[in-house]
N, C-alpha and C. Protein backbone atom coordinates (compact mmCIF):
# COMPACT_ATOMS: atom_id res chain seq x y z
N UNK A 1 26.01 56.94 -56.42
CA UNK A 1 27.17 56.11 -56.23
C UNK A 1 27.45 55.36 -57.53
N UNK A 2 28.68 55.50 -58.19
CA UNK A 2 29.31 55.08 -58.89
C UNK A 2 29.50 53.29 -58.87
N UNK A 3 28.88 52.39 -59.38
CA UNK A 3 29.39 50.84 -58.82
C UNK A 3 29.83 50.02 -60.42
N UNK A 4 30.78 49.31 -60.43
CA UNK A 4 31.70 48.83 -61.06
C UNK A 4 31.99 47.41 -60.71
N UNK A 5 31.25 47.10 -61.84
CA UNK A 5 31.75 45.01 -61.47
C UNK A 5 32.31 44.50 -62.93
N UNK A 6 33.63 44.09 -62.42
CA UNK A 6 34.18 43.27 -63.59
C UNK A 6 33.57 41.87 -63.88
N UNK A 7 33.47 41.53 -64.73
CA UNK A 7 33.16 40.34 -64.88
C UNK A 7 33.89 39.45 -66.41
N UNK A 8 34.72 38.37 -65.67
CA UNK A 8 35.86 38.06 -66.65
C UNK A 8 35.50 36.36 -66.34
N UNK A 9 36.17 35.50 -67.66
CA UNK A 9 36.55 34.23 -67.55
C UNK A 9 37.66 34.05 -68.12
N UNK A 10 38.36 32.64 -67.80
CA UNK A 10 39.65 32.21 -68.27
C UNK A 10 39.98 31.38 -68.93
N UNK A 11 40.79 31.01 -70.09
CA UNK A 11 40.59 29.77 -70.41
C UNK A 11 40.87 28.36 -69.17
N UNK A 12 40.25 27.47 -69.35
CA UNK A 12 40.07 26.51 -68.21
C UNK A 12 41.04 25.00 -68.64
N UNK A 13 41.64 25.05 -69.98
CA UNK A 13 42.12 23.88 -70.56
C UNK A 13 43.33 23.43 -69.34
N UNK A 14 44.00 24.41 -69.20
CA UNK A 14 45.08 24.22 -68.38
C UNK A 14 44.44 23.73 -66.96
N UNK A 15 43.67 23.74 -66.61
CA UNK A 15 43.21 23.66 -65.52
C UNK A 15 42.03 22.19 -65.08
N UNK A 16 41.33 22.18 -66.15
CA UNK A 16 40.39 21.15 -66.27
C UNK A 16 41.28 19.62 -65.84
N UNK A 17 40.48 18.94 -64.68
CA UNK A 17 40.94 17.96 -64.21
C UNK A 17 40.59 16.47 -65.93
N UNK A 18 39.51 16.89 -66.49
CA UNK A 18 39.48 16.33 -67.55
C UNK A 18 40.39 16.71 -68.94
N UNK A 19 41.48 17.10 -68.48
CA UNK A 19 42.31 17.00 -69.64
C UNK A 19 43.73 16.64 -68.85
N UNK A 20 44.29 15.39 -68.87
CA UNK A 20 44.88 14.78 -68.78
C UNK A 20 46.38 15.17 -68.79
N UNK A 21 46.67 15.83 -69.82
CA UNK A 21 48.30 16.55 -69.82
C UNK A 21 48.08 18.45 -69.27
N UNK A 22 47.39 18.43 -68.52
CA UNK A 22 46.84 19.68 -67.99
C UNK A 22 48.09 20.54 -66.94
N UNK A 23 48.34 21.46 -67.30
CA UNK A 23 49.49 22.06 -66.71
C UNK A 23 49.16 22.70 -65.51
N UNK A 24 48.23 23.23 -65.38
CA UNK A 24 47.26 24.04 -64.37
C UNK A 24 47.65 25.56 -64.50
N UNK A 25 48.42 25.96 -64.00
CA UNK A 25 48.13 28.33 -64.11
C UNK A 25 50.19 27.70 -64.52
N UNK A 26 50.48 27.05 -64.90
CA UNK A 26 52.01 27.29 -65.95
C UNK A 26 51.71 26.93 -67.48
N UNK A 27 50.32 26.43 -67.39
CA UNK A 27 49.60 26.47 -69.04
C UNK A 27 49.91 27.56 -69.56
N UNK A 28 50.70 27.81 -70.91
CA UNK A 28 50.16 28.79 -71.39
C UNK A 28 48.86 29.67 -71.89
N UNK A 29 47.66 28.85 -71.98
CA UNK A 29 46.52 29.13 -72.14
C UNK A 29 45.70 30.20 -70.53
N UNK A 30 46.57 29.46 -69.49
CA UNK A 30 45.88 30.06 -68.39
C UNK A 30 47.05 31.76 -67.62
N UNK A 31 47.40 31.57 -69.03
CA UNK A 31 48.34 33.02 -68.61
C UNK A 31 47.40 34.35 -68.28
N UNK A 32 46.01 33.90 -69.21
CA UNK A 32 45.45 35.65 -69.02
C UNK A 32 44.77 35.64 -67.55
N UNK A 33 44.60 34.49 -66.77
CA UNK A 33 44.45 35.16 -65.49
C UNK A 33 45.22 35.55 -64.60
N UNK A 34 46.21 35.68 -64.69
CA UNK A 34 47.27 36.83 -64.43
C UNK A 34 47.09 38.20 -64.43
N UNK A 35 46.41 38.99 -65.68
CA UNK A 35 46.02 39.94 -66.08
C UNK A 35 44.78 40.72 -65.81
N UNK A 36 44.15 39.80 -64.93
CA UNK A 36 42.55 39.84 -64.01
C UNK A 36 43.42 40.68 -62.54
N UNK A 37 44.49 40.82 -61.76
CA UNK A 37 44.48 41.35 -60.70
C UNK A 37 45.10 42.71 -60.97
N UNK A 38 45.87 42.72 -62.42
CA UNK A 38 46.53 44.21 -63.02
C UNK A 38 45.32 44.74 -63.23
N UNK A 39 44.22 44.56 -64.30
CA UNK A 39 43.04 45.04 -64.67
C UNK A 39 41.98 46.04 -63.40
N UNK A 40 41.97 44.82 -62.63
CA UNK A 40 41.45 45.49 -61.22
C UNK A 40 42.15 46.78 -60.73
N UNK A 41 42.70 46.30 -60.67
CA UNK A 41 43.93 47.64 -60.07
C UNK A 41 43.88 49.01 -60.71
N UNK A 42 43.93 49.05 -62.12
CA UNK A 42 44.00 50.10 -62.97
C UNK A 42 42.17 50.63 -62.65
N UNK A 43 41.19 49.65 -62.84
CA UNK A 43 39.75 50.56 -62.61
C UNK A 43 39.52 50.90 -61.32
N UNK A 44 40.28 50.66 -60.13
CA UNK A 44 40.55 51.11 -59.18
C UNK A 44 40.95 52.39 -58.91
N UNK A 45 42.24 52.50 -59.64
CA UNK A 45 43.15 53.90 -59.30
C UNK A 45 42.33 54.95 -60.36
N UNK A 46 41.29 54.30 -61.66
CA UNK A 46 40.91 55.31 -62.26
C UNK A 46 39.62 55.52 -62.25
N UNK A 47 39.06 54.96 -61.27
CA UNK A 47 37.93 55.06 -60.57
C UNK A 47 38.07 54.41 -59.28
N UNK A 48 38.91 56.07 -58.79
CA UNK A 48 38.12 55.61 -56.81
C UNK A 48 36.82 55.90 -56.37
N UNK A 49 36.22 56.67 -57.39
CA UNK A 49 34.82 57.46 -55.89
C UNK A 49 34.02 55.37 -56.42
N UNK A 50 33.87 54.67 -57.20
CA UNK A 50 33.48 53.41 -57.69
C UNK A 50 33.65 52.40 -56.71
N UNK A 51 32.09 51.84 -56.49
CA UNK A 51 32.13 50.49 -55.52
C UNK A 51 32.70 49.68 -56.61
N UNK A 52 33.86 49.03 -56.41
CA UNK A 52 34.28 47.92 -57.31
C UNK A 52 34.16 46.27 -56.19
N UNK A 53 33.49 45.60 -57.90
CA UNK A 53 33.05 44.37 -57.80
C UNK A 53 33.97 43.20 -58.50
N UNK A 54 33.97 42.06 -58.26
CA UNK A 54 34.44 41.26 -59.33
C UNK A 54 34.08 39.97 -59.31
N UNK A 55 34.04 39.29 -60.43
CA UNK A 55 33.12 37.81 -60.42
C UNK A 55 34.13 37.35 -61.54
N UNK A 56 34.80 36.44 -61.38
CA UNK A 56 35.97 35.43 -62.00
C UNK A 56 34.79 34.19 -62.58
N UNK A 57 34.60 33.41 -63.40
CA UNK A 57 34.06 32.47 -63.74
C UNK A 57 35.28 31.40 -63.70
N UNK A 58 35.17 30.36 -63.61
CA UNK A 58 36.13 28.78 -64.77
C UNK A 58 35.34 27.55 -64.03
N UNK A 59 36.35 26.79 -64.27
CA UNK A 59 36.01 25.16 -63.93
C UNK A 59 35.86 24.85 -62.56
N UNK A 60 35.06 24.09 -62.34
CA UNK A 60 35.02 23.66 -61.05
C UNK A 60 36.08 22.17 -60.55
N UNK A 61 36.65 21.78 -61.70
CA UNK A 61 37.26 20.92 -61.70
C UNK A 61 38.76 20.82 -61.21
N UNK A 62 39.50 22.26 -61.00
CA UNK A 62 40.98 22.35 -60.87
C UNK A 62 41.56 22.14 -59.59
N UNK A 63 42.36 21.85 -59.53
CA UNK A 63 43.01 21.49 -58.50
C UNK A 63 43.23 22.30 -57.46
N UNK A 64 43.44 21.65 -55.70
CA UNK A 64 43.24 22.12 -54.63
C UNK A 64 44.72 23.06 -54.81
N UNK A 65 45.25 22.68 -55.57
CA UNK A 65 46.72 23.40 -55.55
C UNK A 65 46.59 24.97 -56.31
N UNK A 66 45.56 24.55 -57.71
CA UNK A 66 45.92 25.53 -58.39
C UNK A 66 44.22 26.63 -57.63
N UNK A 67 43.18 25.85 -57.08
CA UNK A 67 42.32 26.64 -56.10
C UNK A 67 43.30 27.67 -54.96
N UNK A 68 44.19 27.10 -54.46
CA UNK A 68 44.73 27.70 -53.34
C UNK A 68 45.45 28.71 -54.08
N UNK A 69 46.04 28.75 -55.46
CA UNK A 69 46.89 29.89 -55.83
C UNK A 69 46.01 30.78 -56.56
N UNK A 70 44.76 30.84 -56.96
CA UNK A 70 44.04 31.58 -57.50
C UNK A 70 43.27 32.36 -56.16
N UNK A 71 43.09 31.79 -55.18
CA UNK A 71 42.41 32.36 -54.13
C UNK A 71 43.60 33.37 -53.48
N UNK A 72 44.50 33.25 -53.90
CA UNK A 72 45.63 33.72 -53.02
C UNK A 72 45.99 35.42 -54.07
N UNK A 73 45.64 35.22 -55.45
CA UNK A 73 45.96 35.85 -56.15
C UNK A 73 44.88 36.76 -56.78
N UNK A 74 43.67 36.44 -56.28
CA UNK A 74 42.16 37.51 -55.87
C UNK A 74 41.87 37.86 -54.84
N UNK A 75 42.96 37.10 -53.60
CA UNK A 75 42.55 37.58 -52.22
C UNK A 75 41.13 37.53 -51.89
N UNK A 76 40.29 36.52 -51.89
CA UNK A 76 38.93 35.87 -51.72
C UNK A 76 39.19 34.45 -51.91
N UNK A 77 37.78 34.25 -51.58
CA UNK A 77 37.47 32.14 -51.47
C UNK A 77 36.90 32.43 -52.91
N UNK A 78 36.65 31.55 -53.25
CA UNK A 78 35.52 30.92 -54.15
C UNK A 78 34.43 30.69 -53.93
N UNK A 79 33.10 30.83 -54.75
CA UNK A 79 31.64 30.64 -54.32
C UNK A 79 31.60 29.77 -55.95
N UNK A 80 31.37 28.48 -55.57
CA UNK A 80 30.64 27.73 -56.55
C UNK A 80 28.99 27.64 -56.55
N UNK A 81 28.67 27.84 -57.66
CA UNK A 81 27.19 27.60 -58.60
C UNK A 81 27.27 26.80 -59.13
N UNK A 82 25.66 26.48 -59.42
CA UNK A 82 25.78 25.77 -60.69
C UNK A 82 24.99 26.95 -61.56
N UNK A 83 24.98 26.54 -63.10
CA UNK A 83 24.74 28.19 -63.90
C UNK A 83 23.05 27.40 -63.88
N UNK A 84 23.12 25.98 -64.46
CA UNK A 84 21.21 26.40 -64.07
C UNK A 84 20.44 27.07 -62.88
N UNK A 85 21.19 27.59 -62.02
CA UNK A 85 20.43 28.00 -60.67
C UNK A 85 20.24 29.73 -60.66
N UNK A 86 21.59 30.33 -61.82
CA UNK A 86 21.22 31.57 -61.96
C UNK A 86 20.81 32.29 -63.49
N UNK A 87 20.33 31.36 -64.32
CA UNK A 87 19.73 30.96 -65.99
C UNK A 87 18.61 30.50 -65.81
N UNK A 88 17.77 31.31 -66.91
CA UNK A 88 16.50 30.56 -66.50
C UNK A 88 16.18 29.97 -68.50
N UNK A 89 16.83 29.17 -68.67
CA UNK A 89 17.08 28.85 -69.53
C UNK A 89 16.57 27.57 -69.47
């Protein structure tokens, strides 16, 4: 079996509750996650026999507004970590 996991991050400036003039996903900075549900799609259609996976990283800080439009636009919830729990650093 063929298995396939994307694994992408975004810039988070637009999004980060600690930056103050923060636009959230009309940032231009947070345009390339847009390009995370085309991407999918294409290793999809060019690999069907492929279990496809995907793991989005960013901030834990963004808003319930811009949470609800990113969940809406991966069609999944969110699973927050913290990274010391999967680093053994």
């Amino acid at each position: 079996m063929l298995l396939f996991v994307l694994l992408a991050g975004f810039p988070c400036q637009g999004l980060s509750q600690l930056n103050s003039q923060r636009k959230g996903l009309a940032d231009p900075r947070s345009a390339l996650v847009f390009e995370l549900p085309r991407i999918a799609e294409l290793i999809r259609s060019e690999l069907p026999e492929a279990s496809f996976h995907h793991l989005y990283e960013n901030v834990a800080s963004c808003s319930s507004e811009n949470l609800a439009a990113l969940n809406q636009l991966f069609g999944c919830l969110p699973y927050r970590m913290c990274g010391s729990q999967v680093s053994h650093m």
